[in-house]
PDB file of N, CA and C in Angstrom:
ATOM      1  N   UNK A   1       0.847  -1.172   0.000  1.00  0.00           N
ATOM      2  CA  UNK A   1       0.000   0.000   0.000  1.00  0.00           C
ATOM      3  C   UNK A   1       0.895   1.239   0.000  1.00  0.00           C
ATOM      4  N   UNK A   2       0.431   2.305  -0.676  1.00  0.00           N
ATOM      5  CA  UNK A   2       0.856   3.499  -0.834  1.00  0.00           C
ATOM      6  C   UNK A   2       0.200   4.639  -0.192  1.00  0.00           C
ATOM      7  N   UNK A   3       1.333   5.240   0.674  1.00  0.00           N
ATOM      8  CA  UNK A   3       0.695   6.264   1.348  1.00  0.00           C
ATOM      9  C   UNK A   3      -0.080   7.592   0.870  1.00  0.00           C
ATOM     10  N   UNK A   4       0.259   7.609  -0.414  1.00  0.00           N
ATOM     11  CA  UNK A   4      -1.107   8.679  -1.420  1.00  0.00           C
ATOM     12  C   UNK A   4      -2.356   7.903  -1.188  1.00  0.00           C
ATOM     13  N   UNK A   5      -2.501   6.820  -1.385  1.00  0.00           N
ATOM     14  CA  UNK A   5      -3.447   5.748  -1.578  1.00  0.00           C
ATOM     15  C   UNK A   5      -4.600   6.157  -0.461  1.00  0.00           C
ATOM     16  N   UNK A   6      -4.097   6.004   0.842  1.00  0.00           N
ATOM     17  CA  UNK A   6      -4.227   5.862   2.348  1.00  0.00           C
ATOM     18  C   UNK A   6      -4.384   7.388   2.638  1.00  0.00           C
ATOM     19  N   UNK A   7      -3.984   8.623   2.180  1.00  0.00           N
ATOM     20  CA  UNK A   7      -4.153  10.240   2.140  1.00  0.00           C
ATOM     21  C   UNK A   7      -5.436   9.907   1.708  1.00  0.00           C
ATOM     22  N   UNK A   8      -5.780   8.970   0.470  1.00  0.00           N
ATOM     23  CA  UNK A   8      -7.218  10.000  -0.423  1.00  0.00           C
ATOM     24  C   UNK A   8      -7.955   9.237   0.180  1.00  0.00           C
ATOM     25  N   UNK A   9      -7.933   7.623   0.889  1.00  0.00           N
ATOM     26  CA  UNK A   9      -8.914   7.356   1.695  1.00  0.00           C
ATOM     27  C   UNK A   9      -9.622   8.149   3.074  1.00  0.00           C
ATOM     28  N   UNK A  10      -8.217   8.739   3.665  1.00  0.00           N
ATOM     29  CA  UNK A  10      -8.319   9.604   4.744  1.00  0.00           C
ATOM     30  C   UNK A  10      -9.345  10.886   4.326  1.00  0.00           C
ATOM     31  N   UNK A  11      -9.006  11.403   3.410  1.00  0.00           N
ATOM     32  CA  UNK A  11     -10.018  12.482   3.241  1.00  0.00           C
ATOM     33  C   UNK A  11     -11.187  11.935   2.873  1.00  0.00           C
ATOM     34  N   UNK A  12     -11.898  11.285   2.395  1.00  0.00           N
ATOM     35  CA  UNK A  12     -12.889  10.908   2.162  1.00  0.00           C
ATOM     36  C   UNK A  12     -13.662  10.422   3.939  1.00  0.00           C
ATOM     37  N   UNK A  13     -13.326  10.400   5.215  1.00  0.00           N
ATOM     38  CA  UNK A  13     -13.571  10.166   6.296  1.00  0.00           C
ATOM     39  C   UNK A  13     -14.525  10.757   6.606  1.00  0.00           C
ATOM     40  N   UNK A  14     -14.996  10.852   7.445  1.00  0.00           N
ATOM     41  CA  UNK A  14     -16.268  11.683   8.303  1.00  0.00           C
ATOM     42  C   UNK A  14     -14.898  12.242   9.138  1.00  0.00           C
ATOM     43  N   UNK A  15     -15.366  13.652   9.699  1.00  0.00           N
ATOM     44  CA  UNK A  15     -14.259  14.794  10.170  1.00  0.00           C
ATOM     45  C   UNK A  15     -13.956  14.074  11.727  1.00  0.00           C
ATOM     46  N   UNK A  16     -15.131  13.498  12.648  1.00  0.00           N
ATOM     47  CA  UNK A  16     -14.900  12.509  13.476  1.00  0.00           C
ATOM     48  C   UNK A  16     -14.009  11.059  13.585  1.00  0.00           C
ATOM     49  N   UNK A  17     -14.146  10.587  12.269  1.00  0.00           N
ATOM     50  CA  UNK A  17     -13.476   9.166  12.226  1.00  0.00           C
ATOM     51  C   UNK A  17     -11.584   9.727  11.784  1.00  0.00           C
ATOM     52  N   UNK A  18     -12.045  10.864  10.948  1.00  0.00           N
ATOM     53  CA  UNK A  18     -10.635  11.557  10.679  1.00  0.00           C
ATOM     54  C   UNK A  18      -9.718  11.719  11.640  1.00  0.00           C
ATOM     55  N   UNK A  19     -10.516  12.523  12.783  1.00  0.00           N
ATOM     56  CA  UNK A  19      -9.832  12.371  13.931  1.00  0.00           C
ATOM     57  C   UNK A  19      -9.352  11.518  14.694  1.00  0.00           C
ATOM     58  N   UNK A  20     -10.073  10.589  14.736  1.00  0.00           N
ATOM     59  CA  UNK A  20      -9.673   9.358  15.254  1.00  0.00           C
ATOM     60  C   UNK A  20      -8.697   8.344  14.373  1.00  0.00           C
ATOM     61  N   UNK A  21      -8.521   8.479  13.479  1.00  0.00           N
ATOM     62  CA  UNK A  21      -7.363   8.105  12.714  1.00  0.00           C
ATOM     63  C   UNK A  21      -6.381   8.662  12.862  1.00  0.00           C
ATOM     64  N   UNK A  22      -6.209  10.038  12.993  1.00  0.00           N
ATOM     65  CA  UNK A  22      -5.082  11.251  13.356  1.00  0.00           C
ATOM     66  C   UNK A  22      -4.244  10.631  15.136  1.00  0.00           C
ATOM     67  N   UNK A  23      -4.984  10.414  15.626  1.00  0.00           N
ATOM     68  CA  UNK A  23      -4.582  10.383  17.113  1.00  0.00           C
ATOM     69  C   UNK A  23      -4.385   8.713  17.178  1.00  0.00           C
ATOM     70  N   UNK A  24      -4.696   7.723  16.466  1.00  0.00           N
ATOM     71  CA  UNK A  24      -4.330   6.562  16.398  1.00  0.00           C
ATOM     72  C   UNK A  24      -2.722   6.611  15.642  1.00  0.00           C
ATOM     73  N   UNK A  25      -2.638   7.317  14.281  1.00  0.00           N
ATOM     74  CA  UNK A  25      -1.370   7.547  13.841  1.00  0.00           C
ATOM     75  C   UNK A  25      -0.258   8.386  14.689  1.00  0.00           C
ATOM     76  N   UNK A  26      -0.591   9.573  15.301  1.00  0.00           N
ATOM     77  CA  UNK A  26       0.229   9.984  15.960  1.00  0.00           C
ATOM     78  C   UNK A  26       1.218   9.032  17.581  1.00  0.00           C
ATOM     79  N   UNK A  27      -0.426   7.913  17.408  1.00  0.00           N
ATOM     80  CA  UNK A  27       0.620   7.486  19.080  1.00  0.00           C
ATOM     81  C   UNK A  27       1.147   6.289  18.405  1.00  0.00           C
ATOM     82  N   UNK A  28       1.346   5.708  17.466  1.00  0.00           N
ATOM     83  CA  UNK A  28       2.043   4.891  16.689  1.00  0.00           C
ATOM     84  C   UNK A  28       3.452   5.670  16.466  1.00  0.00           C
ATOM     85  N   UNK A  29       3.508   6.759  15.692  1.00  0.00           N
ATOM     86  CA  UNK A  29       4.494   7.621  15.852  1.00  0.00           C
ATOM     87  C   UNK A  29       5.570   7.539  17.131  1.00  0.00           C
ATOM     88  N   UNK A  30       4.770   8.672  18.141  1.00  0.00           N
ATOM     89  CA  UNK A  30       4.919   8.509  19.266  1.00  0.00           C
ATOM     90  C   UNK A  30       5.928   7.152  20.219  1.00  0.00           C
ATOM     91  N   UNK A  31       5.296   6.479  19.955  1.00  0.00           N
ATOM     92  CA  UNK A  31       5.694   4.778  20.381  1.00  0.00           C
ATOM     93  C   UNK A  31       6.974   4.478  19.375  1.00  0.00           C
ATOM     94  N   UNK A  32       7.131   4.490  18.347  1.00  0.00           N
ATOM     95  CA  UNK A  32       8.328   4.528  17.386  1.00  0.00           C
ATOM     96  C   UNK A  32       9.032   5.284  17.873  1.00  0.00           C
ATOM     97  N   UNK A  33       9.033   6.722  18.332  1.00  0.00           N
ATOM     98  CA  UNK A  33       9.823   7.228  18.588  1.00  0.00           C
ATOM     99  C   UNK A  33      10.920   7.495  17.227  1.00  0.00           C
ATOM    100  N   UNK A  34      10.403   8.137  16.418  1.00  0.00           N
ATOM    101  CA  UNK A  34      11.041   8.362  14.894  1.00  0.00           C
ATOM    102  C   UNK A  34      11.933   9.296  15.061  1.00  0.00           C
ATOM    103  N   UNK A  35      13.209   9.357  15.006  1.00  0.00           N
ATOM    104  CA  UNK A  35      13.912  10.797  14.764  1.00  0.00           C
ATOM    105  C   UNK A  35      13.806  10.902  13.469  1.00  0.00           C
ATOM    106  N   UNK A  36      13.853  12.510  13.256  1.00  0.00           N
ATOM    107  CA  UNK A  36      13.829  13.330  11.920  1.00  0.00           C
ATOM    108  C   UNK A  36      15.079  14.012  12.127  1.00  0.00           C
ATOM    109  N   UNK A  37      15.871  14.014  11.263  1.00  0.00           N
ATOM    110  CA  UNK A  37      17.377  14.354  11.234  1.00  0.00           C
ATOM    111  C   UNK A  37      17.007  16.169  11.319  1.00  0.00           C
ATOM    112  N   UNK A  38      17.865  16.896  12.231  1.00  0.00           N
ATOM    113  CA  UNK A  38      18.128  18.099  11.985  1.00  0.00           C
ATOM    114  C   UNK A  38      18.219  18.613  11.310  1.00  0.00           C
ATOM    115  N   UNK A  39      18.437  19.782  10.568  1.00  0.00           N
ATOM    116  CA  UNK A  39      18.830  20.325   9.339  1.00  0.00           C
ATOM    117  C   UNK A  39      20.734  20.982  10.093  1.00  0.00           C
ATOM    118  N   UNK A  40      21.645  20.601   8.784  1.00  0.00           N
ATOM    119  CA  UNK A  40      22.596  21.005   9.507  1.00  0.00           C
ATOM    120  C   UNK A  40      22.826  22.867   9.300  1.00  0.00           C
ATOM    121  N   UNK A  41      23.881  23.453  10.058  1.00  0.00           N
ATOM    122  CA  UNK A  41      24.006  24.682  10.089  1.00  0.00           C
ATOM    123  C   UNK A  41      24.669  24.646   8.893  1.00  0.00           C
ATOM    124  N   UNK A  42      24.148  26.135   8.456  1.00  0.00           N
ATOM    125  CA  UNK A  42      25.202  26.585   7.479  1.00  0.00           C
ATOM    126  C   UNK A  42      26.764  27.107   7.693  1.00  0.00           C
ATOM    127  N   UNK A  43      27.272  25.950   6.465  1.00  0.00           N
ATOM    128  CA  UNK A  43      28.895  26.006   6.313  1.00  0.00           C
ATOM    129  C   UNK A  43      29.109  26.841   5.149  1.00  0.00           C
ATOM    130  N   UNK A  44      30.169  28.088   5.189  1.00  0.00           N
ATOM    131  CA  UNK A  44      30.958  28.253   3.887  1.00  0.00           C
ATOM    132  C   UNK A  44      31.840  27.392   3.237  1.00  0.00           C
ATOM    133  N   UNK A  45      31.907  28.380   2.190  1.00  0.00           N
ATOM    134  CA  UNK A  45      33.336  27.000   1.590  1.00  0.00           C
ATOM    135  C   UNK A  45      34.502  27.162   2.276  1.00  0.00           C
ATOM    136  N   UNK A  46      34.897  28.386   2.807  1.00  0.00           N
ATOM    137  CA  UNK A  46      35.838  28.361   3.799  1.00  0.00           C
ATOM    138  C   UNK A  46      36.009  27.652   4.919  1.00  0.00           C
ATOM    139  N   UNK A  47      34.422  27.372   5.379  1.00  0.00           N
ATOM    140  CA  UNK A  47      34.497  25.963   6.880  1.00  0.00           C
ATOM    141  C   UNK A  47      34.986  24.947   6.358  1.00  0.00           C
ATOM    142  N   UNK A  48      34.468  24.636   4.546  1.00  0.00           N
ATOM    143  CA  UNK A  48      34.744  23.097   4.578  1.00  0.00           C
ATOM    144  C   UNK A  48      36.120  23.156   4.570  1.00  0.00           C
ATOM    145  N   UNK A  49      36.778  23.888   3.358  1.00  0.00           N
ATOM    146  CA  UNK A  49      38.048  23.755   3.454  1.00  0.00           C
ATOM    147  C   UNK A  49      39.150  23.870   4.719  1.00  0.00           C
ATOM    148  N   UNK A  50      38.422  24.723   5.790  1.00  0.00           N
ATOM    149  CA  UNK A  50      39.431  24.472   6.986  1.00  0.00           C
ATOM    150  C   UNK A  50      39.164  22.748   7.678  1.00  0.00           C
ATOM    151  N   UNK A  51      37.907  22.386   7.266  1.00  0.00           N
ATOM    152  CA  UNK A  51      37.557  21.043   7.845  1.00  0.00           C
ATOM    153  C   UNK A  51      38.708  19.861   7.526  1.00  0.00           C
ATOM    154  N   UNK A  52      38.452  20.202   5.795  1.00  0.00           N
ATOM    155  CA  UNK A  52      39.225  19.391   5.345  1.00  0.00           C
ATOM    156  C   UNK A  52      40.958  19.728   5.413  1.00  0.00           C
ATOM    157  N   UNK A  53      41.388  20.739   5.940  1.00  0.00           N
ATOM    158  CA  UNK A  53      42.750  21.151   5.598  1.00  0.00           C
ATOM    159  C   UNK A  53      43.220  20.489   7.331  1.00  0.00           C
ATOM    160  N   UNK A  54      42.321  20.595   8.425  1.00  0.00           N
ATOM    161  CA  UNK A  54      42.452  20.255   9.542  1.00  0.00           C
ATOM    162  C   UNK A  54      42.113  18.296   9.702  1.00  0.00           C
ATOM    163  N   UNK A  55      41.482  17.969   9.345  1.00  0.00           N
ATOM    164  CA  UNK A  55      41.391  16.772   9.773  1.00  0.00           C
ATOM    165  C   UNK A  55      41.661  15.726   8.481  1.00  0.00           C
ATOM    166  N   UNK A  56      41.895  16.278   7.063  1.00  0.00           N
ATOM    167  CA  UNK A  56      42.180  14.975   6.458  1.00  0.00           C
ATOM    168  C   UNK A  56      43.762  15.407   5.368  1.00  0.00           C
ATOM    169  N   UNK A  57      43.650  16.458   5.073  1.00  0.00           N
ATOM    170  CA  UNK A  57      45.080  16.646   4.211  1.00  0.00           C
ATOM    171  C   UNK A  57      46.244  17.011   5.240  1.00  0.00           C
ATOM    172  N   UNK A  58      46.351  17.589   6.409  1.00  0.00           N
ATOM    173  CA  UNK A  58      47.504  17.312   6.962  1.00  0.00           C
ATOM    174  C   UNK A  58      48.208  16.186   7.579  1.00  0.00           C
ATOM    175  N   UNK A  59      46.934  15.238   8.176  1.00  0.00           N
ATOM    176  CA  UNK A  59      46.978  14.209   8.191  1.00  0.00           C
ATOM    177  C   UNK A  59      47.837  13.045   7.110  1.00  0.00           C
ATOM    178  N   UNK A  60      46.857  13.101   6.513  1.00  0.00           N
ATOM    179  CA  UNK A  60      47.705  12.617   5.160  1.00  0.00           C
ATOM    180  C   UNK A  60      49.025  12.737   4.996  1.00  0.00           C
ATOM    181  N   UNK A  61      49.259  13.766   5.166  1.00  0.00           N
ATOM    182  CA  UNK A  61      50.731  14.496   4.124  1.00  0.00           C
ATOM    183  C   UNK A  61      51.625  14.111   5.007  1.00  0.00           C
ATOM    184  N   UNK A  62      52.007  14.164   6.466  1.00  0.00           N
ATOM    185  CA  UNK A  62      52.545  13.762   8.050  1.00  0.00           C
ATOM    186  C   UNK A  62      52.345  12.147   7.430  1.00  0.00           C
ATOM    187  N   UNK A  63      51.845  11.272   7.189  1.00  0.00           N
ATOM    188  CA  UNK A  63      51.734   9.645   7.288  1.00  0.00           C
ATOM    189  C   UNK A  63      53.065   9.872   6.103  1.00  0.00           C
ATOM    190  N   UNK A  64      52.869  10.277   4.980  1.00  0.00           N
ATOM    191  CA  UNK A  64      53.530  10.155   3.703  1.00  0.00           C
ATOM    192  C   UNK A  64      54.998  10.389   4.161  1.00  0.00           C
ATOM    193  N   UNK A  65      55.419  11.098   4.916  1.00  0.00           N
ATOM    194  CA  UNK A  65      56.777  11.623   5.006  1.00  0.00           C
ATOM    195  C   UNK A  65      57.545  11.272   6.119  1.00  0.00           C
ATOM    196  N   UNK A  66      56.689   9.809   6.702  1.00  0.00           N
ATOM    197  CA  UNK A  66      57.470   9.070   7.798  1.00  0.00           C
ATOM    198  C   UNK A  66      57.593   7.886   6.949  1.00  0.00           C
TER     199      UNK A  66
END
């Protein structure tokens, strides 16, 4: 089953049974306990490149020359 499918049945509900579908889905939710990933902060290209100049190319370059 497809959750468009299961939307257009939902609207077609009586505004009562709607509800009661709403609060049956939410404590399913609830009980899952779903994380939704954060949105991350905004980086310049200057963060990445200090990211990367700090934790993977000096790195690197130090292994190469032992």
């Amino acid at each position: 089953m497809v959750a468009s499918d299961v939307y257009n049945i939902a609207k077609a509900l009586s505004k009562e049974e709607f509800v009661k579908l709403y609060n049956m889905l939410r404590t399913d939710v609830n009980k899952n306990n779903l994380k939704i990933r954060n949105k991350l902060p905004e980086f310049s290209k200057k963060d990445a490149l200090q990211y990367l100049l700090e934790n993977h190319i000096k790195k690197n370059r130090t292994n190469r020359t032992r």
